[in-house]
C-alpha atoms as a PDB file:
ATOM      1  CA  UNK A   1      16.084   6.270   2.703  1.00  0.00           C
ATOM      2  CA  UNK A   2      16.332   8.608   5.396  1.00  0.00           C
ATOM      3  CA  UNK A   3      12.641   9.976   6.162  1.00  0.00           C
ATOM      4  CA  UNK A   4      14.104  12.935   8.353  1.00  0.00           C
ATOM      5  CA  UNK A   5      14.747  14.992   4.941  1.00  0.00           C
ATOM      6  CA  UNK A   6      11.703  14.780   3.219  1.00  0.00           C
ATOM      7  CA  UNK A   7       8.624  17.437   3.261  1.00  0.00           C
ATOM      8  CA  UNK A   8       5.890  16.447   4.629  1.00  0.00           C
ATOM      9  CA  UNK A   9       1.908  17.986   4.438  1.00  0.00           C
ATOM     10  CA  UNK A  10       1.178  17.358   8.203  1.00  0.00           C
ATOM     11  CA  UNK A  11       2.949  16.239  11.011  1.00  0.00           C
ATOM     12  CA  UNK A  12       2.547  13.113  12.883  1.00  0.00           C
ATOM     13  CA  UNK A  13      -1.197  11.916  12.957  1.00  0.00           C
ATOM     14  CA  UNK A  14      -2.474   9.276  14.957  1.00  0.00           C
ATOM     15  CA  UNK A  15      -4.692   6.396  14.541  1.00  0.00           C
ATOM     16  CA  UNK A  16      -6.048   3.855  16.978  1.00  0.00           C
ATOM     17  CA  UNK A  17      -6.059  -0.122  16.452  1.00  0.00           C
ATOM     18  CA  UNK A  18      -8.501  -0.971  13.996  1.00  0.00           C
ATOM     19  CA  UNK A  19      -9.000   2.531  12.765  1.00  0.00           C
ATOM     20  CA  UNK A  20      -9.608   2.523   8.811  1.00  0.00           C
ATOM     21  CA  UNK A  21      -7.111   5.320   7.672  1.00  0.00           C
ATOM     22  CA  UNK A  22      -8.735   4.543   3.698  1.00  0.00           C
ATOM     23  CA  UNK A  23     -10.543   2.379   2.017  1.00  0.00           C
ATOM     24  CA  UNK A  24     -10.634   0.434  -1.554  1.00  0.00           C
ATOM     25  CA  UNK A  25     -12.327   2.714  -3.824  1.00  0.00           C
ATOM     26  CA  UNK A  26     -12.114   5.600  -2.243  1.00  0.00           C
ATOM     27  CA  UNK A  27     -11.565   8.774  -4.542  1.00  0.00           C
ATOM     28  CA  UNK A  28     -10.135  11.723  -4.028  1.00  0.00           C
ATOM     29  CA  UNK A  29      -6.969  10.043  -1.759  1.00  0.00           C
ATOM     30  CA  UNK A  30      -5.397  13.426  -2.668  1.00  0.00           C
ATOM     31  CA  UNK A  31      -1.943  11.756   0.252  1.00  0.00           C
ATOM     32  CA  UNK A  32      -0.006   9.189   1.365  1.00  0.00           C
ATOM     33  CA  UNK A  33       1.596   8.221   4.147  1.00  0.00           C
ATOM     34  CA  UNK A  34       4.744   7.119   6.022  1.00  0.00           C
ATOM     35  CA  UNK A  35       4.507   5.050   9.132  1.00  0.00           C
ATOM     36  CA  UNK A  36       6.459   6.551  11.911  1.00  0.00           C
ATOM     37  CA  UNK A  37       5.739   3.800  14.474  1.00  0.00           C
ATOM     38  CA  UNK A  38       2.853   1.000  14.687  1.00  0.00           C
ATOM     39  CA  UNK A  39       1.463  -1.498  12.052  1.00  0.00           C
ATOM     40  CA  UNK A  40      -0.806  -0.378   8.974  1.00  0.00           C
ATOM     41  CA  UNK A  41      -2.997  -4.107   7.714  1.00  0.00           C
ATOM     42  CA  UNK A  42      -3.690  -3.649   3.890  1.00  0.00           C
ATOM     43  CA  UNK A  43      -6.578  -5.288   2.710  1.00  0.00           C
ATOM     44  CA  UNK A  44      -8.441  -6.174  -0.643  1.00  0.00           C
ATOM     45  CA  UNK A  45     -11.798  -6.930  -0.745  1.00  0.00           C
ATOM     46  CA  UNK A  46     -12.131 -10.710  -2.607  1.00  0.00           C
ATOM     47  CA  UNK A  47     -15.939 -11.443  -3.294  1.00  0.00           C
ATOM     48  CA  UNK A  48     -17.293 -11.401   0.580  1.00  0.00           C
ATOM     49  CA  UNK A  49     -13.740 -11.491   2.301  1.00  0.00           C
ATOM     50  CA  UNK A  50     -11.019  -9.500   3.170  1.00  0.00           C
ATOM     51  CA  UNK A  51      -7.580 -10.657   1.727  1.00  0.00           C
ATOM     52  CA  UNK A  52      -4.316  -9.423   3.698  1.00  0.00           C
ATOM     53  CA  UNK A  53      -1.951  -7.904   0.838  1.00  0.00           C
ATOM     54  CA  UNK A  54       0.234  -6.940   3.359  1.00  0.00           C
ATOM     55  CA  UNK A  55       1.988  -5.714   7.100  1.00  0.00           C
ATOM     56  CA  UNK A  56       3.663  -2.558   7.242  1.00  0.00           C
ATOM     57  CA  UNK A  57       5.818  -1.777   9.896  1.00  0.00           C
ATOM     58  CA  UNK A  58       7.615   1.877  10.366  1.00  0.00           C
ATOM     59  CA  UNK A  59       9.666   3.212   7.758  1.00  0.00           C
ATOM     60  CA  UNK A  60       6.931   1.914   5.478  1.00  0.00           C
ATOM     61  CA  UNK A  61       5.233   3.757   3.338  1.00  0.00           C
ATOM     62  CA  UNK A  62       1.571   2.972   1.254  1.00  0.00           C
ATOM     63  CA  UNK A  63      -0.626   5.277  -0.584  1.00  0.00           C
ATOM     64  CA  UNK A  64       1.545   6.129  -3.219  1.00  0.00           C
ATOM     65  CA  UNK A  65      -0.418   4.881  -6.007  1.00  0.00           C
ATOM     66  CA  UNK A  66      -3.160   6.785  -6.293  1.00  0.00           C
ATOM     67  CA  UNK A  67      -0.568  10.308  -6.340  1.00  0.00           C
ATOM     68  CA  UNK A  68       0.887   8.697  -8.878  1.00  0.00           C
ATOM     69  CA  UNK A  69      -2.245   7.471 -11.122  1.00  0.00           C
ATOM     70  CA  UNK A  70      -4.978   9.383  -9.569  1.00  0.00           C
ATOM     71  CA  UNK A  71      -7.467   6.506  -9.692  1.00  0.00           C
ATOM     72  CA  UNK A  72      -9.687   5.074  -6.784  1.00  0.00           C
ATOM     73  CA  UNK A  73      -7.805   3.392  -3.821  1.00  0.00           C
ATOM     74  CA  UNK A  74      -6.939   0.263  -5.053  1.00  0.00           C
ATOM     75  CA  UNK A  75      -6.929  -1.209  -1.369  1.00  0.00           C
ATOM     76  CA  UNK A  76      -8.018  -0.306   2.049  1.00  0.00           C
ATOM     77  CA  UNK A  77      -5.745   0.731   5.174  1.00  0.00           C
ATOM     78  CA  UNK A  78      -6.350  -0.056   8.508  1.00  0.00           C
ATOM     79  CA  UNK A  79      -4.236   0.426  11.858  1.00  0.00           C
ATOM     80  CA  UNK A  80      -3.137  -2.970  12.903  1.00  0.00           C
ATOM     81  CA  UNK A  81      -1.928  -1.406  15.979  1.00  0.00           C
ATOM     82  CA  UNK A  82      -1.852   2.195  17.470  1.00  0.00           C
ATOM     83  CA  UNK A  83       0.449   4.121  15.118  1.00  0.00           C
ATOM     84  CA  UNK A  84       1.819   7.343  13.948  1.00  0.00           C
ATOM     85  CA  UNK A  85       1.899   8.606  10.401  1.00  0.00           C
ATOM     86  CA  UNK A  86       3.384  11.807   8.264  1.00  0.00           C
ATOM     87  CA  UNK A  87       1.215  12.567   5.295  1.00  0.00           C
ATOM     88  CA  UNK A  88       2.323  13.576   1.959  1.00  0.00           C
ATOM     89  CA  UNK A  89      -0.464  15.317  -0.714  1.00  0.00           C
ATOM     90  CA  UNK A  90       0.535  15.467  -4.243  1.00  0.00           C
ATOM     91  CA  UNK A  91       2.180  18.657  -4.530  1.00  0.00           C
ATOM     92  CA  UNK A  92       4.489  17.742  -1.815  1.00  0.00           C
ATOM     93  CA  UNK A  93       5.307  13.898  -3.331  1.00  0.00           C
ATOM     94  CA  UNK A  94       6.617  15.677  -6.296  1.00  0.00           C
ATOM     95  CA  UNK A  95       8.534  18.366  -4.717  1.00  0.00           C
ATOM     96  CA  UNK A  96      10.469  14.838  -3.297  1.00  0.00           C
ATOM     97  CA  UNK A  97      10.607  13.141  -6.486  1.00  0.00           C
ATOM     98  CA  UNK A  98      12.574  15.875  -8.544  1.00  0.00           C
ATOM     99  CA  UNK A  99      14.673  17.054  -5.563  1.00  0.00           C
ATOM    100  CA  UNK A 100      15.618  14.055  -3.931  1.00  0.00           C
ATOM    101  CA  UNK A 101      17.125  10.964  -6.285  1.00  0.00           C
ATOM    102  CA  UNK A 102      16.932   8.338  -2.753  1.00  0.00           C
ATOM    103  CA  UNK A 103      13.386   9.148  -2.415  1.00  0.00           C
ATOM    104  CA  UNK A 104      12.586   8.481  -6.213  1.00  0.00           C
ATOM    105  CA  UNK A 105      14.577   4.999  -6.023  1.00  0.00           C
ATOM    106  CA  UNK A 106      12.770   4.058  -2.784  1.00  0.00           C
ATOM    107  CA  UNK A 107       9.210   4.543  -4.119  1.00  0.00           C
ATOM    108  CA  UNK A 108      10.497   2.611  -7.481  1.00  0.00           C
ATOM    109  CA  UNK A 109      11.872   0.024  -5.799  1.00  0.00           C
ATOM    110  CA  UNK A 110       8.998  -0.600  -3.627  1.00  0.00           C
ATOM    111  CA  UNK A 111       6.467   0.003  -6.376  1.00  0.00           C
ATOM    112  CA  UNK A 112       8.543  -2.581  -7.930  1.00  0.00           C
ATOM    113  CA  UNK A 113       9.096  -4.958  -5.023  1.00  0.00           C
ATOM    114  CA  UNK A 114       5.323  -4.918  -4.664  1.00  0.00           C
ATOM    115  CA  UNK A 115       4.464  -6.176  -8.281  1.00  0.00           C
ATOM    116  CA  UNK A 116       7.068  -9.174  -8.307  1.00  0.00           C
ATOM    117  CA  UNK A 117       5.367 -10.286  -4.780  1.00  0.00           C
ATOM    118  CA  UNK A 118       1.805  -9.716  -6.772  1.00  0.00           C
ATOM    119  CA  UNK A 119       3.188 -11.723  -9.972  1.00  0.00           C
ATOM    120  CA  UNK A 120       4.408 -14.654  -7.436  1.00  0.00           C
ATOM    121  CA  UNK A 121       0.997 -14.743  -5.588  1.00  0.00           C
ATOM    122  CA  UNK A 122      -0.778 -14.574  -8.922  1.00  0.00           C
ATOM    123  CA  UNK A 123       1.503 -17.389 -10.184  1.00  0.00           C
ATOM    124  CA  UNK A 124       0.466 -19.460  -6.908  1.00  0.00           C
ATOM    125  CA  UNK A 125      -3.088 -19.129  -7.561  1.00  0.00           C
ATOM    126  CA  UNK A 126      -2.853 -20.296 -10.996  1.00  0.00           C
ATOM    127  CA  UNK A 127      -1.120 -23.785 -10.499  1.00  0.00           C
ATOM    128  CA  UNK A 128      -3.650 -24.019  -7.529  1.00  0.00           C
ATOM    129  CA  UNK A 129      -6.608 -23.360  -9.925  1.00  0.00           C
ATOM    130  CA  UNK A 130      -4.940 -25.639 -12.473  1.00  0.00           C
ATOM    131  CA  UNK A 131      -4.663 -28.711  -8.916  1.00  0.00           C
ATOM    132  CA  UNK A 132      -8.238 -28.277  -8.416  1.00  0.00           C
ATOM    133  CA  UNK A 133      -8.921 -28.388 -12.027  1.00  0.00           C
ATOM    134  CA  UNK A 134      -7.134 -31.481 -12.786  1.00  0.00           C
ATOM    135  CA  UNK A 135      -7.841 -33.401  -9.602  1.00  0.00           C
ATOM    136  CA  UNK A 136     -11.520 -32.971 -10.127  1.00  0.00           C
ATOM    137  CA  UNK A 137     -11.699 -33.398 -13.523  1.00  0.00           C
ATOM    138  CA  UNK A 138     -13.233 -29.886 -14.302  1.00  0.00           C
ATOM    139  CA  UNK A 139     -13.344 -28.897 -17.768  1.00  0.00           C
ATOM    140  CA  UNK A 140     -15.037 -25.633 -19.213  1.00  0.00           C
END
């Protein structure tokens, strides 16, 4: 997907190293945005730690989810490195989705991509649960 075509809110916006561009359960994330260059860490809050979900590099995009549901940030964002983002509110995602078929595909797709990585992690933790559980004898 070609980035060049799409609308955009704002232009380029900049955040430094370490910056938090959101965090989980925020509301109101009324945008999203599309990494033009740099590294954006997302994060989910476990009990007292921080779990990485995942690096995004440029031509990356994260956000999306609460345009699409309208609930609380479901993780936070923070610049790994300097980088340089395009933001896109609601209005504008939508102008994209019915006027531009790649776009659509490319936020399915991800969307998509995202919960098969999320099933395999969850499917990870399980059998590791189920170790622990067996090699210790734990029964509820």
């Amino acid at each position: 997907m070609g980035t060049k075509e799409l609308l955009y809110t704002e232009k380029k916006i900049h955040f430094k190293e370490g910056t938090v561009i959101f965090k989980e359960q925020e509301e109101g994330g009324k945008e999203m945005y599309f990494i033009d260059s740099g590294r954006v860490q997302i994060v989910k809050k476990v009990g007292d730690t921080e779990a990485t979900l995942a690096i995004l590099d440029a031509g990356d995009f994260f956000g999306e989810m609460t345009l699409i549901t309208g609930n609380k940030r479901s993780a936070s964002a923070i610049a790994h490195t300097d980088c340089k983002l395009h933001t896109m509110d609601k209005e504008t995602f939508e102008f994209n989705l019915a006027n531009d078929i790649k776009f659509m595909r490319k936020i399915l797709e991800t969307l998509a991509n995202r919960l098969e990585a999320t099933d395999l992690n969850l499917k990870r933790h399980i059998q590791r649960m189920f170790r622990l559980i067996k090699s210790f004898d734990i029964t509820g």
